[in-house]
PDB file of N, CA and C in Angstrom:
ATOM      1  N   UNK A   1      40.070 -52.969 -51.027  1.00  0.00           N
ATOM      2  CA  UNK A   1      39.842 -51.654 -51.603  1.00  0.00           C
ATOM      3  C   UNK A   1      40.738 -50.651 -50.877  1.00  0.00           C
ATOM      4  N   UNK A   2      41.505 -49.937 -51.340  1.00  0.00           N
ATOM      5  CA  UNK A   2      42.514 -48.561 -51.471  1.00  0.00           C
ATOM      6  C   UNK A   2      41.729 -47.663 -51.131  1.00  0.00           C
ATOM      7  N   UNK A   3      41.689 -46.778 -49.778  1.00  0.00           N
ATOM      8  CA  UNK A   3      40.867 -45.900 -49.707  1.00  0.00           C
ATOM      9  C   UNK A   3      41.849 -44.469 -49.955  1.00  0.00           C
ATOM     10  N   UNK A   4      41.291 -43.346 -50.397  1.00  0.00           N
ATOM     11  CA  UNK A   4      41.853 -42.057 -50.510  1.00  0.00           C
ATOM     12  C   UNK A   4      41.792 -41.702 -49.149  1.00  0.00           C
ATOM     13  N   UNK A   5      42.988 -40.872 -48.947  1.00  0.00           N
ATOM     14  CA  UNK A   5      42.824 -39.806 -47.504  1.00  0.00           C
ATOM     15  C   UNK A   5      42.201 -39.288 -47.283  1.00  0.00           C
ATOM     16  N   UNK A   6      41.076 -38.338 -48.307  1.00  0.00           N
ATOM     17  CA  UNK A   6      39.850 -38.131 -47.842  1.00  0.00           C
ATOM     18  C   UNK A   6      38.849 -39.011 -47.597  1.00  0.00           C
ATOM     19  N   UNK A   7      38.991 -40.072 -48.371  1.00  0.00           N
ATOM     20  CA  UNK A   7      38.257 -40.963 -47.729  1.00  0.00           C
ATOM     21  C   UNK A   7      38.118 -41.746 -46.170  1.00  0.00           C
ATOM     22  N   UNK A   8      39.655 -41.865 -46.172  1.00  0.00           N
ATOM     23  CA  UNK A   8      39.877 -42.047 -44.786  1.00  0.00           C
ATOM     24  C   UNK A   8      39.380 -41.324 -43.669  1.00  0.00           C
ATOM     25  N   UNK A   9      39.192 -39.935 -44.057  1.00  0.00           N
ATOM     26  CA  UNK A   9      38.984 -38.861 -43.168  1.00  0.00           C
ATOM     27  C   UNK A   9      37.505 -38.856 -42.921  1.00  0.00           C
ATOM     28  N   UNK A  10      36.573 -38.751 -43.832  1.00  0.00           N
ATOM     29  CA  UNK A  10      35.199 -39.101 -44.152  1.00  0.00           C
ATOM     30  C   UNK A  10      34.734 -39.851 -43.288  1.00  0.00           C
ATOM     31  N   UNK A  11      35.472 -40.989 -43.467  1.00  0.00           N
ATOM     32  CA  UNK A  11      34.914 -42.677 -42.783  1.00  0.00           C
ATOM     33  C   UNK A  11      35.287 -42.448 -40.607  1.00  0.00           C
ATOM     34  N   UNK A  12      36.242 -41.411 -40.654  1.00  0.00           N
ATOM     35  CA  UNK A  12      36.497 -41.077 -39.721  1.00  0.00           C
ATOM     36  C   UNK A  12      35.802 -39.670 -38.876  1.00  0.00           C
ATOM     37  N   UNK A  13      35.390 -39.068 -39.853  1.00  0.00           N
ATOM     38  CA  UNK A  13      34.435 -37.836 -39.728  1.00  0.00           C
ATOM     39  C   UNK A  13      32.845 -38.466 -39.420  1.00  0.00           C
ATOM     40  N   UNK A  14      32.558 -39.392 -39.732  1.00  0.00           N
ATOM     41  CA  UNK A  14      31.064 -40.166 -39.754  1.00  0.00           C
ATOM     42  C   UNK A  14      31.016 -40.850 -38.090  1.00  0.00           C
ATOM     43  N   UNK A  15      32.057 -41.799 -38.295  1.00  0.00           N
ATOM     44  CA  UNK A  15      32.386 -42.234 -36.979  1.00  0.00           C
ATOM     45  C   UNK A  15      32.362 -41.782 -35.704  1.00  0.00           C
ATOM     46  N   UNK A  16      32.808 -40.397 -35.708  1.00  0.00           N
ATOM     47  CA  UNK A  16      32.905 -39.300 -34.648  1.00  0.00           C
ATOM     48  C   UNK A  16      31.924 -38.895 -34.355  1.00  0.00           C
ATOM     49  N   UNK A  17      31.154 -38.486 -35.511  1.00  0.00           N
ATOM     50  CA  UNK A  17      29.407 -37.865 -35.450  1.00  0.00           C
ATOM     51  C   UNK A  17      28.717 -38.873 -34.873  1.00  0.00           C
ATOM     52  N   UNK A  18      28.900 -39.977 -35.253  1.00  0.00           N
ATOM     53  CA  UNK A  18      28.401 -40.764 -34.442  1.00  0.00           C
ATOM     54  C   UNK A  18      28.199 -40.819 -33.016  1.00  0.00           C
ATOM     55  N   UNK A  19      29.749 -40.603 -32.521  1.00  0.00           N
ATOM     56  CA  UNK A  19      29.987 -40.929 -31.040  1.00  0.00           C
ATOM     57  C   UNK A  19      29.413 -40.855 -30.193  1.00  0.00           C
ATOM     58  N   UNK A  20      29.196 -39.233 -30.337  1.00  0.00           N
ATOM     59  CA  UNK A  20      28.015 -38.425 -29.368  1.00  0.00           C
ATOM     60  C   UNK A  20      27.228 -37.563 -29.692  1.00  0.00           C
ATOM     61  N   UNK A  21      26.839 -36.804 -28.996  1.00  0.00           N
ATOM     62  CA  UNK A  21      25.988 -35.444 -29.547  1.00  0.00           C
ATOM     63  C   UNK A  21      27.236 -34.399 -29.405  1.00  0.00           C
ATOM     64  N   UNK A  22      28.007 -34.491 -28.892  1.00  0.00           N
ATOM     65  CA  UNK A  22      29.386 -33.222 -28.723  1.00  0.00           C
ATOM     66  C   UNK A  22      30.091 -33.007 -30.307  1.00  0.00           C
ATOM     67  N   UNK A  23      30.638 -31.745 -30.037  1.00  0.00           N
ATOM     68  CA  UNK A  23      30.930 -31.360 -31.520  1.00  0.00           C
ATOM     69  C   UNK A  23      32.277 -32.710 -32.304  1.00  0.00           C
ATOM     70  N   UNK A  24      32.853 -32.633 -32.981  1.00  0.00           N
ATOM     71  CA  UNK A  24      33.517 -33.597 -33.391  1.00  0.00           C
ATOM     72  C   UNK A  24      34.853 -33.183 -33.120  1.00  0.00           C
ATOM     73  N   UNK A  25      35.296 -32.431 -32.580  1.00  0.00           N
ATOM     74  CA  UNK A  25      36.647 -32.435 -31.879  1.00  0.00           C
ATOM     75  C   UNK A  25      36.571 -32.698 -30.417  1.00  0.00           C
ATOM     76  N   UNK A  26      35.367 -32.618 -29.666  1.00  0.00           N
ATOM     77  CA  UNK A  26      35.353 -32.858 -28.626  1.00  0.00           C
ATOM     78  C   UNK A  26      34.961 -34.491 -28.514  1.00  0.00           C
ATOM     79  N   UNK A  27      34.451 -35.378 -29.457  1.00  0.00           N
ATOM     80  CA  UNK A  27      33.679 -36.282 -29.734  1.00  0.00           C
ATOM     81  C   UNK A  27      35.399 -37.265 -30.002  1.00  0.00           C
ATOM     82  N   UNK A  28      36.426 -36.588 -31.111  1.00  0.00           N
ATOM     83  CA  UNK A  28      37.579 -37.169 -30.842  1.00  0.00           C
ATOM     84  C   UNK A  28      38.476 -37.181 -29.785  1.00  0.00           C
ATOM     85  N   UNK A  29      38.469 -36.394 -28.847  1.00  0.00           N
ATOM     86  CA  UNK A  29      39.242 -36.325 -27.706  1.00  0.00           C
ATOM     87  C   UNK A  29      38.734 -37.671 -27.010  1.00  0.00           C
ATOM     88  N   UNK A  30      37.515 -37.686 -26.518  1.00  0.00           N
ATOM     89  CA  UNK A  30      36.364 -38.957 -25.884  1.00  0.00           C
ATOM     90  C   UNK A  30      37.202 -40.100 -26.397  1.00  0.00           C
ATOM     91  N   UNK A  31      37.148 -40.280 -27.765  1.00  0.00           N
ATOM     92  CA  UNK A  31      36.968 -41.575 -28.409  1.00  0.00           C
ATOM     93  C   UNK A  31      38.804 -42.076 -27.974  1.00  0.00           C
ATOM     94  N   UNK A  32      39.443 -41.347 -28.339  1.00  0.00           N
ATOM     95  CA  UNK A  32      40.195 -41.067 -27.981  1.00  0.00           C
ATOM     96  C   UNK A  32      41.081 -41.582 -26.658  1.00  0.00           C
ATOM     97  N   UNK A  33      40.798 -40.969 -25.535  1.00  0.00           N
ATOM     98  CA  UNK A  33      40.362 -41.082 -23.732  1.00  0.00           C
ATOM     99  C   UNK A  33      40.227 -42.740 -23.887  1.00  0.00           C
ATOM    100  N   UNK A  34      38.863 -43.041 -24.916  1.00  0.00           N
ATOM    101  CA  UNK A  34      38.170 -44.518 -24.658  1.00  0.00           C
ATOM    102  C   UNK A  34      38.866 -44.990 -24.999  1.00  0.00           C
ATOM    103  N   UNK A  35      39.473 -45.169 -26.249  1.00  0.00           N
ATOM    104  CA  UNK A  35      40.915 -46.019 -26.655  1.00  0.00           C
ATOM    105  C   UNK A  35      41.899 -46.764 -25.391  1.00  0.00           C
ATOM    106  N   UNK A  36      42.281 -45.254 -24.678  1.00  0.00           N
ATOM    107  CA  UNK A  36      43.182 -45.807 -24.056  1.00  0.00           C
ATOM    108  C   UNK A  36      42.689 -46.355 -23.183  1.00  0.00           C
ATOM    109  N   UNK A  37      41.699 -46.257 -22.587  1.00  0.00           N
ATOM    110  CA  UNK A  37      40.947 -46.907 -21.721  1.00  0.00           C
ATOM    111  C   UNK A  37      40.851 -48.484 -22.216  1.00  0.00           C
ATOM    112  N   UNK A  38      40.459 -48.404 -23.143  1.00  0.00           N
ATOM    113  CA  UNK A  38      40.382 -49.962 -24.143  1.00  0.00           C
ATOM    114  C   UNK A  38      41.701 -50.777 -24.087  1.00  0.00           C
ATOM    115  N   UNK A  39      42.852 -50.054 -24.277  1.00  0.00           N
ATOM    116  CA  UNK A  39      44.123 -50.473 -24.375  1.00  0.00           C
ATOM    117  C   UNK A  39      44.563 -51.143 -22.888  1.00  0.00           C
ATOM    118  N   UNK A  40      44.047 -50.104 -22.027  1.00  0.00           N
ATOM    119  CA  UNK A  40      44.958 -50.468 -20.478  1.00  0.00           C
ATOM    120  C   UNK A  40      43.803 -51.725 -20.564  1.00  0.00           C
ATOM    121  N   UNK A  41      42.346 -52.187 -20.818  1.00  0.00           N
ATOM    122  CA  UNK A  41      42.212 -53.112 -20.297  1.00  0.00           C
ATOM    123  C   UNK A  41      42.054 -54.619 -20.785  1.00  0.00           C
ATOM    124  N   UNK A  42      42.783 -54.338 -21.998  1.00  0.00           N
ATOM    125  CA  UNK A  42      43.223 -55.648 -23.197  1.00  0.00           C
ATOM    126  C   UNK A  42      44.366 -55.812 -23.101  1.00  0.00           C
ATOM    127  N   UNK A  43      45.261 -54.975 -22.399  1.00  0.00           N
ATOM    128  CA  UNK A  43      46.737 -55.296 -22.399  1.00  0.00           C
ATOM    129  C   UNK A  43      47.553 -54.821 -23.363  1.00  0.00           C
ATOM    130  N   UNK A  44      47.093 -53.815 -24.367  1.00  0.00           N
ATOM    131  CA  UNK A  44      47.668 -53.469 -25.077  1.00  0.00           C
ATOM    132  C   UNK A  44      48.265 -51.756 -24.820  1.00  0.00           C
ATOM    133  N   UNK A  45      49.712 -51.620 -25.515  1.00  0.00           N
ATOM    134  CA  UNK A  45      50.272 -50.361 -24.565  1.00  0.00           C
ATOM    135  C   UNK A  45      49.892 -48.967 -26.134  1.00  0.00           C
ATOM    136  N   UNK A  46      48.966 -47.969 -25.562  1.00  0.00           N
ATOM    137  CA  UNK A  46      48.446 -47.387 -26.282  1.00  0.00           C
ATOM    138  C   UNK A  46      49.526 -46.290 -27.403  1.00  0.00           C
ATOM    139  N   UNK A  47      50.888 -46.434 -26.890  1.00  0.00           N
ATOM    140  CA  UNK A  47      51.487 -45.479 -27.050  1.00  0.00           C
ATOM    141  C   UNK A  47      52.355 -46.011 -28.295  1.00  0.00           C
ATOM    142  N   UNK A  48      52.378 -47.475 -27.855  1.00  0.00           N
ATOM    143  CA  UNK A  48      52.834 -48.244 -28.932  1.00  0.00           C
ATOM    144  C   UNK A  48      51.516 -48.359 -30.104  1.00  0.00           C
ATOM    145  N   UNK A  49      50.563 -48.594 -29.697  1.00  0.00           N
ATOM    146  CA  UNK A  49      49.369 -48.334 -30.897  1.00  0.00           C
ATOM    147  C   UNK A  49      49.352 -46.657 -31.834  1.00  0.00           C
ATOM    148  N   UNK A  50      49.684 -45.733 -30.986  1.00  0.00           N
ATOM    149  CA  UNK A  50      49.815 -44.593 -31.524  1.00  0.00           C
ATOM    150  C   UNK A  50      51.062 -44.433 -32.704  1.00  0.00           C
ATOM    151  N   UNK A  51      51.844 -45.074 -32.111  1.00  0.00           N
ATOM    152  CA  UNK A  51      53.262 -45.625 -32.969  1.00  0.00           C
ATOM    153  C   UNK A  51      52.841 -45.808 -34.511  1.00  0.00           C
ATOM    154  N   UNK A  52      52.773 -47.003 -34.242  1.00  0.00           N
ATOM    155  CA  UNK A  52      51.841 -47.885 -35.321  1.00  0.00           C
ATOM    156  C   UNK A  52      51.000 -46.917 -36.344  1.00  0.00           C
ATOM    157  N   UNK A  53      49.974 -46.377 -35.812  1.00  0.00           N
ATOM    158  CA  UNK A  53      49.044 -45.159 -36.296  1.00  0.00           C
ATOM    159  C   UNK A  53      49.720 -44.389 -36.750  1.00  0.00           C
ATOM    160  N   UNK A  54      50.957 -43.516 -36.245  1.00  0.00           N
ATOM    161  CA  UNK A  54      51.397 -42.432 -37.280  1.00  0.00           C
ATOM    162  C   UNK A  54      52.229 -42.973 -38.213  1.00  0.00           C
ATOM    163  N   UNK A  55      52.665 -44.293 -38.719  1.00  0.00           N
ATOM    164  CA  UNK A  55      53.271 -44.997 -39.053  1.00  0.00           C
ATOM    165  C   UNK A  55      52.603 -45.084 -40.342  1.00  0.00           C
ATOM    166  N   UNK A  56      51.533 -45.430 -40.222  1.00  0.00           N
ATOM    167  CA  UNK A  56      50.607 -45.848 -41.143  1.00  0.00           C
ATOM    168  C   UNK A  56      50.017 -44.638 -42.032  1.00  0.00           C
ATOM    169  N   UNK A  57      49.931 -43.651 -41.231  1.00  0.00           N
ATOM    170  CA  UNK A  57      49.425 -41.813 -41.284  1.00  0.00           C
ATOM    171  C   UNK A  57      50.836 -41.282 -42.396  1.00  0.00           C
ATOM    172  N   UNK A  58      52.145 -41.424 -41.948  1.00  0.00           N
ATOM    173  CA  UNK A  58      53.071 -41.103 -42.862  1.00  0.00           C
ATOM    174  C   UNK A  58      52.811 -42.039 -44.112  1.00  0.00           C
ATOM    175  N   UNK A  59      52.703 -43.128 -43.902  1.00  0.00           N
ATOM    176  CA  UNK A  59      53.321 -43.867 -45.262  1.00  0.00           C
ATOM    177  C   UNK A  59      52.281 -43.485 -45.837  1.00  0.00           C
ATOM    178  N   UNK A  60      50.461 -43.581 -45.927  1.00  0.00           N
ATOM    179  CA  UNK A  60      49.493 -42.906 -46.439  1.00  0.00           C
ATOM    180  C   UNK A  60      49.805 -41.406 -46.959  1.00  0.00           C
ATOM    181  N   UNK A  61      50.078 -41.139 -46.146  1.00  0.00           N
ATOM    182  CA  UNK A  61      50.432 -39.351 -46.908  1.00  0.00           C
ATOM    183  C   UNK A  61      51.340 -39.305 -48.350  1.00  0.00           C
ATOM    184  N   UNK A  62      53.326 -40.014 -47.769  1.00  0.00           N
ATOM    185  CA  UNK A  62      53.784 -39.840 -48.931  1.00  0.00           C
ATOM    186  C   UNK A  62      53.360 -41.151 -50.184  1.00  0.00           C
ATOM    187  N   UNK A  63      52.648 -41.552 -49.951  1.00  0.00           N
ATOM    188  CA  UNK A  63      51.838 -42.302 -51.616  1.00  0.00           C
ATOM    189  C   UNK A  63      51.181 -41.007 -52.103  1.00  0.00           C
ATOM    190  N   UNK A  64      50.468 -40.746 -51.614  1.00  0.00           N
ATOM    191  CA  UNK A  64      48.911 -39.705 -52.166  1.00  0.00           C
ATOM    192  C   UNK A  64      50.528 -38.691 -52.556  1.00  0.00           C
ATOM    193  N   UNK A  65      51.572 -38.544 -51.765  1.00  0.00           N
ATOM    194  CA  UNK A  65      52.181 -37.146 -52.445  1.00  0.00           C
ATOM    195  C   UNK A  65      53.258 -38.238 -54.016  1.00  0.00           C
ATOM    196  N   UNK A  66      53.558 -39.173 -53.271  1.00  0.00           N
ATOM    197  CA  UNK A  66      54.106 -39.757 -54.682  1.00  0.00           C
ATOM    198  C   UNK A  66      53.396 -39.657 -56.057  1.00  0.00           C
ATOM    199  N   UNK A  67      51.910 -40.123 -56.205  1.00  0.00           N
ATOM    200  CA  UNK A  67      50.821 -39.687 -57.085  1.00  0.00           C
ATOM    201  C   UNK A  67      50.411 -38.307 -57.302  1.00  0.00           C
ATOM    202  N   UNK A  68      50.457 -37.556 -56.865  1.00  0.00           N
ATOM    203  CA  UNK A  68      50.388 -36.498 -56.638  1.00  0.00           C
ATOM    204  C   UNK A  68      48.709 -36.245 -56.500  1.00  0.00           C
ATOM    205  N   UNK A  69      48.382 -37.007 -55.254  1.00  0.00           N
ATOM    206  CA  UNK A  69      46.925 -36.651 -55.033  1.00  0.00           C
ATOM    207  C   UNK A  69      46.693 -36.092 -53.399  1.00  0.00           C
ATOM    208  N   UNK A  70      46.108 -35.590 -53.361  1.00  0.00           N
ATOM    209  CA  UNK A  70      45.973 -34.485 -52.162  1.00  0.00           C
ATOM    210  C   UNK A  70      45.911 -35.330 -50.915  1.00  0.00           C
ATOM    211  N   UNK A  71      46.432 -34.476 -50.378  1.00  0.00           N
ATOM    212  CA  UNK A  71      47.345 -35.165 -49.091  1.00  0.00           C
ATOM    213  C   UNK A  71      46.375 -35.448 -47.685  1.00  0.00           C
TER     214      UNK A  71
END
């Protein structure tokens, strides 16, 4: 299943609320922090995961703008 960018955002907005009781920008910074924390201790280099992530963040965007559905 093809999720919309708002959907994406949603599924990512829920997630956050989840995290903690802190507001959800402070709740993403954390999760965030934990990542890399996660990364240094699996061996994986976070910066290269971030890579990857906006990678994925562009090509998602220009579809929704190729269709012309909100970005």
């Amino acid at each position: 299943m093809t999720l919309t960018n708002e959907q994406r955002a949603e599924r990512c907005g829920k997630a956050l609320a989840d995290y903690s009781n802190d507001d959800s920008c402070t709740n993403l910074v954390d999760w965030l922090a934990d990542a890399m924390h996660w990364c240094d201790c699996n061996g994986h280099d976070f910066a290269d995961v971030m890579d990857s992530a906006f990678m994925h963040f562009n090509a998602e965007i220009a579809e929704a703008a190729e269709q012309g559905l909100p970005l």
